[in-house]
Protein backbone atom coordinates (compact mmCIF):
# COMPACT_ATOMS: atom_id res chain seq x y z
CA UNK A 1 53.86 60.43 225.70
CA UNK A 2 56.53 61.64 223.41
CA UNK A 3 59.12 63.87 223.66
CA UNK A 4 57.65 66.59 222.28
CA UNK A 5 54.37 65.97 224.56
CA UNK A 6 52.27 64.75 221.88
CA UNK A 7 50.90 61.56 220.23
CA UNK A 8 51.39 57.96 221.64
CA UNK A 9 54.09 56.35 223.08
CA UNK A 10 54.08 52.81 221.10
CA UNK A 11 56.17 51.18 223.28
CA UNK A 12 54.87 52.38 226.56
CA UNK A 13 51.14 51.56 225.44
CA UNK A 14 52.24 47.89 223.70
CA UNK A 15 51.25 44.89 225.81
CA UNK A 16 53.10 43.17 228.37
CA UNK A 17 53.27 39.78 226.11
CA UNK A 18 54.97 42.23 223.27
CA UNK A 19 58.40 41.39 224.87
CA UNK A 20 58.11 37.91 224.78
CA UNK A 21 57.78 38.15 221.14
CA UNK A 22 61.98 37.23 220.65
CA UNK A 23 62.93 37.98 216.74
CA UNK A 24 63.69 35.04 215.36
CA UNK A 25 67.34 34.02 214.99
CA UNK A 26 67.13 31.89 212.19
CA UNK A 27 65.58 34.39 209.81
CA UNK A 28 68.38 36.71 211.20
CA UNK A 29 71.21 34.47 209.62
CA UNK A 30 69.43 34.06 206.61
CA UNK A 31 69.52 38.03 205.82
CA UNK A 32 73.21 37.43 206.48
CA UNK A 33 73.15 34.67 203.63
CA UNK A 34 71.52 36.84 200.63
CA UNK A 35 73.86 38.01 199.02
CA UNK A 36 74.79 34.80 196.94
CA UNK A 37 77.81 34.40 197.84
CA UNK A 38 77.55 32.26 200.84
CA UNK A 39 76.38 29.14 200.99
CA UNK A 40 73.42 28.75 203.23
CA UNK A 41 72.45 25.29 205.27
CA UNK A 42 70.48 27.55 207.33
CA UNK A 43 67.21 27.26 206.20
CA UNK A 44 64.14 24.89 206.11
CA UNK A 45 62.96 25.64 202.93
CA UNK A 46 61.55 23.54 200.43
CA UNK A 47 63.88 23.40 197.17
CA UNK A 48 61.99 25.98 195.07
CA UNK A 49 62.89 24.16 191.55
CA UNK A 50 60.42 21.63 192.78
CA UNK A 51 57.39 23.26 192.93
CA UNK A 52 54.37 22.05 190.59
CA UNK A 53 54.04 25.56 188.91
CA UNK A 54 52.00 24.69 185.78
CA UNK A 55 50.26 21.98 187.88
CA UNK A 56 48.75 24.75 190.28
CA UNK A 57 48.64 27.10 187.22
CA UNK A 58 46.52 24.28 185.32
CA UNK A 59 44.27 23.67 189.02
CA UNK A 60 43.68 27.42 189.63
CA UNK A 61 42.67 27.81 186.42
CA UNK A 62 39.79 24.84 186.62
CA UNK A 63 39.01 26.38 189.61
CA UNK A 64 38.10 29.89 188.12
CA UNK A 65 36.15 28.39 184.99
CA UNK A 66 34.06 25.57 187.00
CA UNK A 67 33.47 26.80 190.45
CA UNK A 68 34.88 30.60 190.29
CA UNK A 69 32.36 32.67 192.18
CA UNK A 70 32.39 30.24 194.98
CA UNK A 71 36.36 30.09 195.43
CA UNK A 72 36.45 33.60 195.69
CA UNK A 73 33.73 34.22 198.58
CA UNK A 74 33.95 34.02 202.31
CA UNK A 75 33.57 30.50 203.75
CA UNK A 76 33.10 28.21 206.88
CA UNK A 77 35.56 28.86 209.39
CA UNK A 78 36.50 25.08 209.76
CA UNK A 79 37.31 25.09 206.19
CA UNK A 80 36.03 23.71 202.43
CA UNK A 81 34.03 20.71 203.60
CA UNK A 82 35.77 18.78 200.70
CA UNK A 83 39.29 19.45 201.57
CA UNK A 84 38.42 18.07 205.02
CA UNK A 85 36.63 15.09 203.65
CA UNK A 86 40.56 14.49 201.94
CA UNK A 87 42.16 15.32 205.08
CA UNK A 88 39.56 13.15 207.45
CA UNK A 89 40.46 10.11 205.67
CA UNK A 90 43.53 10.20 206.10
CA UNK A 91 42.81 9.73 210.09
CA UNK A 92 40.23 6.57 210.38
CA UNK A 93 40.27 7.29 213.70
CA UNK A 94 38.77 10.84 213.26
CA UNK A 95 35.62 12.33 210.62
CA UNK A 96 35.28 15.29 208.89
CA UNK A 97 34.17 17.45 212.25
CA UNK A 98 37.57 16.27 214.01
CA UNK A 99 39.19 18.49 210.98
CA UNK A 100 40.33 22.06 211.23
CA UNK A 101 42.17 23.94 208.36
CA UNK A 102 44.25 26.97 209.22
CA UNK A 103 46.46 28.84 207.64
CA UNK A 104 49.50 27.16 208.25
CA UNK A 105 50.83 25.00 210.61
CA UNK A 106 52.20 28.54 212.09
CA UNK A 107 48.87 29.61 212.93
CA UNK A 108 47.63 25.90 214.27
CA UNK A 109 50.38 26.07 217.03
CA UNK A 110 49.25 29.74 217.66
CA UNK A 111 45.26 28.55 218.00
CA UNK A 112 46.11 25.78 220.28
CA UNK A 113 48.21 27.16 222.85
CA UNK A 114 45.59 30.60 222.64
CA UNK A 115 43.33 27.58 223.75
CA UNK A 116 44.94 25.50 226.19
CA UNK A 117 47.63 27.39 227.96
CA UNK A 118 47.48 30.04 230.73
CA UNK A 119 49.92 32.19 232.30
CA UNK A 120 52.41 30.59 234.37
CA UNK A 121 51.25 26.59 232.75
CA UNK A 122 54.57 24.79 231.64
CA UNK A 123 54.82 22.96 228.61
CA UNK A 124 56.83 20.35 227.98
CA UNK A 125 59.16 20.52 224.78
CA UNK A 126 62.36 18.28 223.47
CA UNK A 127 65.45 19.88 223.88
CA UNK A 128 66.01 21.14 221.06
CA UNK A 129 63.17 22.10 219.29
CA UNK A 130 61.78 23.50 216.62
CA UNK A 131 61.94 27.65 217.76
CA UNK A 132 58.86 28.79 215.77
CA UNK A 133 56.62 26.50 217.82
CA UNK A 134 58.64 28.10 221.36
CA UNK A 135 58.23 31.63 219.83
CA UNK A 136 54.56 30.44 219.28
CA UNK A 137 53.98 29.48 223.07
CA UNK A 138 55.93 32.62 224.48
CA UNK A 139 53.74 35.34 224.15
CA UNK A 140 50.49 33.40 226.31
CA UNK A 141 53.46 34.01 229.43
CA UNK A 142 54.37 30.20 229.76
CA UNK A 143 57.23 28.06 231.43
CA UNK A 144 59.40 25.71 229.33
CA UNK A 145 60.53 22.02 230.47
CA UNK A 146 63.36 20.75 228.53
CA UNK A 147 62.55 17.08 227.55
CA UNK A 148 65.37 14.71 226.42
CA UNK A 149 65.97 13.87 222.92
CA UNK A 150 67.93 10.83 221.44
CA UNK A 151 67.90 8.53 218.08
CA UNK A 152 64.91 7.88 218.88
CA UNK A 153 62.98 10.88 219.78
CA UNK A 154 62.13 12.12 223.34
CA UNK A 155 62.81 9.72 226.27
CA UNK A 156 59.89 8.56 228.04
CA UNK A 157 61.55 8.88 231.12
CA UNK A 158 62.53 12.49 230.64
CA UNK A 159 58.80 13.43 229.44
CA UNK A 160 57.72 11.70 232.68
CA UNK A 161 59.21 13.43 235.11
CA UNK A 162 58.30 17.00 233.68
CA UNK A 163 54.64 15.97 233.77
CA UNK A 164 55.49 14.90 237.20
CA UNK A 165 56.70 18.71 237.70
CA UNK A 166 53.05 19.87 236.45
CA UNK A 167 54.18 20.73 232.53
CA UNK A 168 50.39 21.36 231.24
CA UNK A 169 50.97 20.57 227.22
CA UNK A 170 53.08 18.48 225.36
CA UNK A 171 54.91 19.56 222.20
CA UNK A 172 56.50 17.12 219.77
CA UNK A 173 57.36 16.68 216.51
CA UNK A 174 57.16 12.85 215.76
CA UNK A 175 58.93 12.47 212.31
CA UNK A 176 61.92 13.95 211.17
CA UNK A 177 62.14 15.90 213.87
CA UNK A 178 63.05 19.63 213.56
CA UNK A 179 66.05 20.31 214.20
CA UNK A 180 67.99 16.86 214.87
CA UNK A 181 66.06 14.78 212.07
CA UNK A 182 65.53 12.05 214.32
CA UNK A 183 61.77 10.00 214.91
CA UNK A 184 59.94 8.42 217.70
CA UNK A 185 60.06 5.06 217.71
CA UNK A 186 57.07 2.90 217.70
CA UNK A 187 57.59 1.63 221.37
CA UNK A 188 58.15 5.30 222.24
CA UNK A 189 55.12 6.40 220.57
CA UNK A 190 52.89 4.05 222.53
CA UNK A 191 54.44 5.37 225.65
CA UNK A 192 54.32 9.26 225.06
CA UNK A 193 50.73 8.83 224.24
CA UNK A 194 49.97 6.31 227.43
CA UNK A 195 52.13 8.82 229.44
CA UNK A 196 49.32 12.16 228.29
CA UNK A 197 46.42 9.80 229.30
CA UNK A 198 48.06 8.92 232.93
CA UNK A 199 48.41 12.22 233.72
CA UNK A 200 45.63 13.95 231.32
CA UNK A 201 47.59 16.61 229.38
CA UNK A 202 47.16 17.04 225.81
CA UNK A 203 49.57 16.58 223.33
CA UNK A 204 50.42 18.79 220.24
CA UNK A 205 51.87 16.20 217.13
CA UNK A 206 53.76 18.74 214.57
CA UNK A 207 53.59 16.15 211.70
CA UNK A 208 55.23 18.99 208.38
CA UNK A 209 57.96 16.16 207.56
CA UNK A 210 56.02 12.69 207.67
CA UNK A 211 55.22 12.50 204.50
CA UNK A 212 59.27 13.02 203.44
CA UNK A 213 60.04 9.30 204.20
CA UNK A 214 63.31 7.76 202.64
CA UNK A 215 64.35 4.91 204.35
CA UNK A 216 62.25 2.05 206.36
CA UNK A 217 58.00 1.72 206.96
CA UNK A 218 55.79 4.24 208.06
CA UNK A 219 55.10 4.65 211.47
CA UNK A 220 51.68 5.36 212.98
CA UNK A 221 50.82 9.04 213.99
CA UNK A 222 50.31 10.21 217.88
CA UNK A 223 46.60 10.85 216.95
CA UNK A 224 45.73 7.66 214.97
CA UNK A 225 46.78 5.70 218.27
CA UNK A 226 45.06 8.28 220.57
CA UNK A 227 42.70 10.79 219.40
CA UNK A 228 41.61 11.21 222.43
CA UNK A 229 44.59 13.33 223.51
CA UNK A 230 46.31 14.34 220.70
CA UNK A 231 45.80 17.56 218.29
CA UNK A 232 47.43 17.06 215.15
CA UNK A 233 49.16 19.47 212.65
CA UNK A 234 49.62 18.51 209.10
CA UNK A 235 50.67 21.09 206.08
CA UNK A 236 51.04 21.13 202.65
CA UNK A 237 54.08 23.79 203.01
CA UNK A 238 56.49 20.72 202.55
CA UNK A 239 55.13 18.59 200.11
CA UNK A 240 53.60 20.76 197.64
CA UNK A 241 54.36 25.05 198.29
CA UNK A 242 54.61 26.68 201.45
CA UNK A 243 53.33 29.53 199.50
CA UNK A 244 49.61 28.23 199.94
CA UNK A 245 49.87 28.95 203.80
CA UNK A 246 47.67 25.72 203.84
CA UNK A 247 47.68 23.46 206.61
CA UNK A 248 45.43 21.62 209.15
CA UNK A 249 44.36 20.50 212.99
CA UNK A 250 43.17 16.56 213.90
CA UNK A 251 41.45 15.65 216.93
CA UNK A 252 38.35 15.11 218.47
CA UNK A 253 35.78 17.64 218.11
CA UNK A 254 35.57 18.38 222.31
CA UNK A 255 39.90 19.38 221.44
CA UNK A 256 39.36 20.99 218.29
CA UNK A 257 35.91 23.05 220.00
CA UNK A 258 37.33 26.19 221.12
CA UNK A 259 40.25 26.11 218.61
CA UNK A 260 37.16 27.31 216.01
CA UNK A 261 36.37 30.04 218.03
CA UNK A 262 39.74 31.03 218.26
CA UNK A 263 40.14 30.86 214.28
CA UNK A 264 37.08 32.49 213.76
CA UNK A 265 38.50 35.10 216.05
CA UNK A 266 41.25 35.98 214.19
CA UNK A 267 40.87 35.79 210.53
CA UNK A 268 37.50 34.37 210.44
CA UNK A 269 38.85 31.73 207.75
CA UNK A 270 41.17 30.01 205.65
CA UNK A 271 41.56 31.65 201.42
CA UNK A 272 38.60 29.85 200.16
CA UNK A 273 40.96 30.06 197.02
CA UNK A 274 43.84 28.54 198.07
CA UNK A 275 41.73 25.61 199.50
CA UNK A 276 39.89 25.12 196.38
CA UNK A 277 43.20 24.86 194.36
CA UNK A 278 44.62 22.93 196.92
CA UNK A 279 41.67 20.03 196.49
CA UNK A 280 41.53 19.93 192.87
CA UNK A 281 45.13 19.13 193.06
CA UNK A 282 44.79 16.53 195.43
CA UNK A 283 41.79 14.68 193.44
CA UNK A 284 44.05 15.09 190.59
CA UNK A 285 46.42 12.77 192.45
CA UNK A 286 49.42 15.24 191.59
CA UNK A 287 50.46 15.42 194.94
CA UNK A 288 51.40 11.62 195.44
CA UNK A 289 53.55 12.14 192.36
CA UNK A 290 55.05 15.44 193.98
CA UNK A 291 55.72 13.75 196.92
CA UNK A 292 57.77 10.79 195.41
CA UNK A 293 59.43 13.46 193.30
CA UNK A 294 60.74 15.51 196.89
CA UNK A 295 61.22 12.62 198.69
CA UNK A 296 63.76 11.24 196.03
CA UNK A 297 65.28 14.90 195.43
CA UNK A 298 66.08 15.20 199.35
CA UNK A 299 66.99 11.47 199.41
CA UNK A 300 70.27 12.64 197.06
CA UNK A 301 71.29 15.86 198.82
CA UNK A 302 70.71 13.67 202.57
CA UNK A 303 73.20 11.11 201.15
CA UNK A 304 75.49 13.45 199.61
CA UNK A 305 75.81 15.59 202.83
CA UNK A 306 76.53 12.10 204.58
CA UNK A 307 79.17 11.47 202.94
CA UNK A 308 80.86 14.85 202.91
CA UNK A 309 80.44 14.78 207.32
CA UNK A 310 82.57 11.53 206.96
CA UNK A 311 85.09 13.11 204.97
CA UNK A 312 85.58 15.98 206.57
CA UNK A 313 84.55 15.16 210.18
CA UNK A 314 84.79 11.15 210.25
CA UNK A 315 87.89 11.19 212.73
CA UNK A 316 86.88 9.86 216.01
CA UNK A 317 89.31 12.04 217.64
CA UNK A 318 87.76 15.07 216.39
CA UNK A 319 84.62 14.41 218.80
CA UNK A 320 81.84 15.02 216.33
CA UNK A 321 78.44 13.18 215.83
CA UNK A 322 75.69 13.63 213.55
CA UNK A 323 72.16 12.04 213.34
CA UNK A 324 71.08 10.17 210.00
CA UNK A 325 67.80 10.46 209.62
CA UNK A 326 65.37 8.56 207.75
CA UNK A 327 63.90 11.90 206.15
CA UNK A 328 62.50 15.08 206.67
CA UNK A 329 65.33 18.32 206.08
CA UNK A 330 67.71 18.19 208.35
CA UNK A 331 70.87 16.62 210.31
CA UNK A 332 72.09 17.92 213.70
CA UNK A 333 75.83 17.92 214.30
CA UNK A 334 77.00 17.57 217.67
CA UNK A 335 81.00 18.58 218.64
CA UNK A 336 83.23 18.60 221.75
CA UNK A 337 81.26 20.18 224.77
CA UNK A 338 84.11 23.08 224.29
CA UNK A 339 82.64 23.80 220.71
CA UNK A 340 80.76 27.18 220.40
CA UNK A 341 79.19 26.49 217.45
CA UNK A 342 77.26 30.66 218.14
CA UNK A 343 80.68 31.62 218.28
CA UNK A 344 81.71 30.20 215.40
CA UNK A 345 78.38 30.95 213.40
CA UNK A 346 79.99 34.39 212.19
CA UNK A 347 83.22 32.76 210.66
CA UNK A 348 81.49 30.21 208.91
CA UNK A 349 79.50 32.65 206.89
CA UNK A 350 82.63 35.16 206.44
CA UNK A 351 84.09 31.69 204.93
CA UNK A 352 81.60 31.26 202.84
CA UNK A 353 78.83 29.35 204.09
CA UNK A 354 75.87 29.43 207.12
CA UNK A 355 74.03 26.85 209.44
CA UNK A 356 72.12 27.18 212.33
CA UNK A 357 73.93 27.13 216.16
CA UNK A 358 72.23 24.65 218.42
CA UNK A 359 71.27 27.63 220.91
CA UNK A 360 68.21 28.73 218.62
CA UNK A 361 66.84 24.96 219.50
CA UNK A 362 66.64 25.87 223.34
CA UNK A 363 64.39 27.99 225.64
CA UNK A 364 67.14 29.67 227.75
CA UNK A 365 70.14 31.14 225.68
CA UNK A 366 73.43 29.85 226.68
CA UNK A 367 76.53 27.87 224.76
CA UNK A 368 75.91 24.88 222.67
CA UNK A 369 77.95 22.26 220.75
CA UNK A 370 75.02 21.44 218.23
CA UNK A 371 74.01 22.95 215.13
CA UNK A 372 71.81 22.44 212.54
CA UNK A 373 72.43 21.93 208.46
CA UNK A 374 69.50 21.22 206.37
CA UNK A 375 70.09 19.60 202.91
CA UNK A 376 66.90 20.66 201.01
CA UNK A 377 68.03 23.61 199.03
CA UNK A 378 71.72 23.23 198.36
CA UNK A 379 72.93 21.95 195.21
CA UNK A 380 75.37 19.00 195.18
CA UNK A 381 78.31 20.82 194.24
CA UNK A 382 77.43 23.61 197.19
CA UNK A 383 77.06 20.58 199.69
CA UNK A 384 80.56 19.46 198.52
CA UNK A 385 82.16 22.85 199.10
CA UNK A 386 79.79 23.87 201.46
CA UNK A 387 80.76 20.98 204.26
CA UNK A 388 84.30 21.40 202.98
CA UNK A 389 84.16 25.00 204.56
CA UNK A 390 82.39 24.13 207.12
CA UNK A 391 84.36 21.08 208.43
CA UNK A 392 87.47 23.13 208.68
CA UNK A 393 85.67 25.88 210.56
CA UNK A 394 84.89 23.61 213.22
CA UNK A 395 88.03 21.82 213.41
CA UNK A 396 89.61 25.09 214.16
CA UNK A 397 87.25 25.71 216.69
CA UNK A 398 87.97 22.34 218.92
């Protein structure tokens, strides 16, 4: 009741899972970061100036003249069949009914643990991690078990022993990872997926970055080499807009079986628009030339932000590390375990320039010497004074 006797009390009547629901931290900084004046390696956006705009402008417009009164009516709640026909081939290992399109990779993370986690279940995540998919799994009133990262993705060893502790669901994001850039090795990949067959837990493969290769082959996805236990999430938010809210679910159709309820459930389906557009571009094969066209945009800004860490950080006796990944957004700096890089967040952007601290990445708060910079929107010249900043922030703060 309010104070005045009448109406509802929102907060008394919300649910219990409400105040799991954590703001997110990242979007935090970034209203910090809009004024223009600082220069932001905060977020994980896709550089804007690449976006096919009279490419979609061209597609949407086929769409309306040839098939217009179909793209804008309701539709099957596992999507267009011929967008999953595109996505389905993609995974030999899977057909068109092992294919789910949601709306967003968001939303996919959201389905699947609505699907597969109860109160109380643990789930097994690298620490760090990406924090949408943790603000994802908090609400359904779950446990956390912090996995091991490295160069070369989670440790097998680490993974182990939290499904030895009963961790119900695995979470991992294969390529590129989000936020320390780094990827699974092959021999890992074989032994993550061998390790959710021993002990029958599923895994969840967050794929947004694969396609954003630079450097070496390709390596095989989680659910090519075991459909049986892996869900996977793809998106086009990456390689073509985010503003689409267009992404997918692999996996057999027993994993991917109440995940259609679930969607059906909450928005009933995917824009039949947006899906429409989406596959005309494809056929059109634009989307292999906007690929090469990102991948060699984020290629430049990767090296350049390379070479600015040496300069500015290179000293050995300064204590700092960074990852160099092979793609994907992003580059995780590590400092001396006395580095407070939350502490130091604040200074950084009164000098002039934001990144991410490493305690976002974690499930319990506490101090870390990590952070985050992501190279995908910053122009050369604002990497260049941008690290400058930056490096002399966090020599101060050893």
């Amino acid at each position: 009741m309010n104070s005045d006797g009448r109406g509802v009390n929102w907060s008394a009547r919300a649910a219990r899972r409400t105040t799991r629901l954590r703001p997110s931290s990242i979007r935090e900084i970034l209203k910090l970061t809009q004024t223009g004046e600082v220069i932001s390696f905060a977020g994980g956006l896709p550089a804007a100036e690449l976006f096919p705009v009279a490419a979609v402008r061209a597609a949407t417009d086929r769409v309306l003249t040839e098939r217009g009164r179909a793209a804008l009516q309701y539709s099957t709640t596992e999507g267009d069949a011929g967008l999953r026909e595109w996505i389905a081939a993609r995974h030999p290992q899977v057909g068109i009914d092992g294919v789910q399109v949601v709306s967003g990779s968001q939303q996919g993370l959201d389905l699947v643990a609505k699907c597969y986690l109860d109160p109380g279940d643990s789930v097994a995540v690298a620490a760090p991690t990406y924090p949408g998919a943790l603000r994802s799994f908090e609400p359904y009133e779950v446990r956390f078990q912090p996995v091991k990262i490295d160069d070369d993705g989670i440790v097998p060893e680490s993974l182990e022993a939290a499904l030895a502790a009963g961790s119900t669901l695995i979470y991992v994001i294969p390529n590129f990872d989000n936020p320390t850039g780094a990827s699974l090795s092959v021999e890992r990949r074989h032994a993550v997926v061998e390790l959710a067959r021993a002990y029958g837990v599923p895994i969840i493969e967050d794929d947004p970055y694969g396609e954003l290769r630079f450097d070496g082959a390709e390596l095989p996805r989680l659910v090519d080499l075991a459909p049986d236990v892996v869900i996977h999430a793809g998106t086009f938010s990456k390689t073509l807009v985010p503003g689409f809210r267009l992404a997918w679910l692999v996996g057999s159709p027993a994993a991917l079986d109440p995940v259609v309820r679930a969607k059906q459930a909450a928005d009933l389906h995917t824009s039949t628009f947006t899906q429409f557009i989406a596959l005309e571009i494809v056929r059109s094969g634009l989307l292999e030339e906007q690929v090469d066209k990102v991948r060699d945009h984020y290629r430049g800004r990767r090296d350049l932000m390379l070479d600015a860490l040496d300069r500015e950080l290179g000293d050995p006796a300064l204590g700092f590390r960074w990852t160099r990944p092979s793609g994907g957004m992003f580059i995780w700096v590590s400092g001396p375990d006395s580095l407070d890089t939350t502490a130091l967040a604040r200074a950084a952007i009164a000098a002039g320039v934001a990144y991410v601290p490493g305690e976002a990445f974690y499930p319990e708060p506490g101090q870390v010497s990590g952070l985050r910079l992501s190279y995908s929107v910053a122009s050369p010249d604002q990497i260049e004074s941008g690290i400058a900043r930056l490096g002399h922030i966090l020599r101060q703060g050893t």
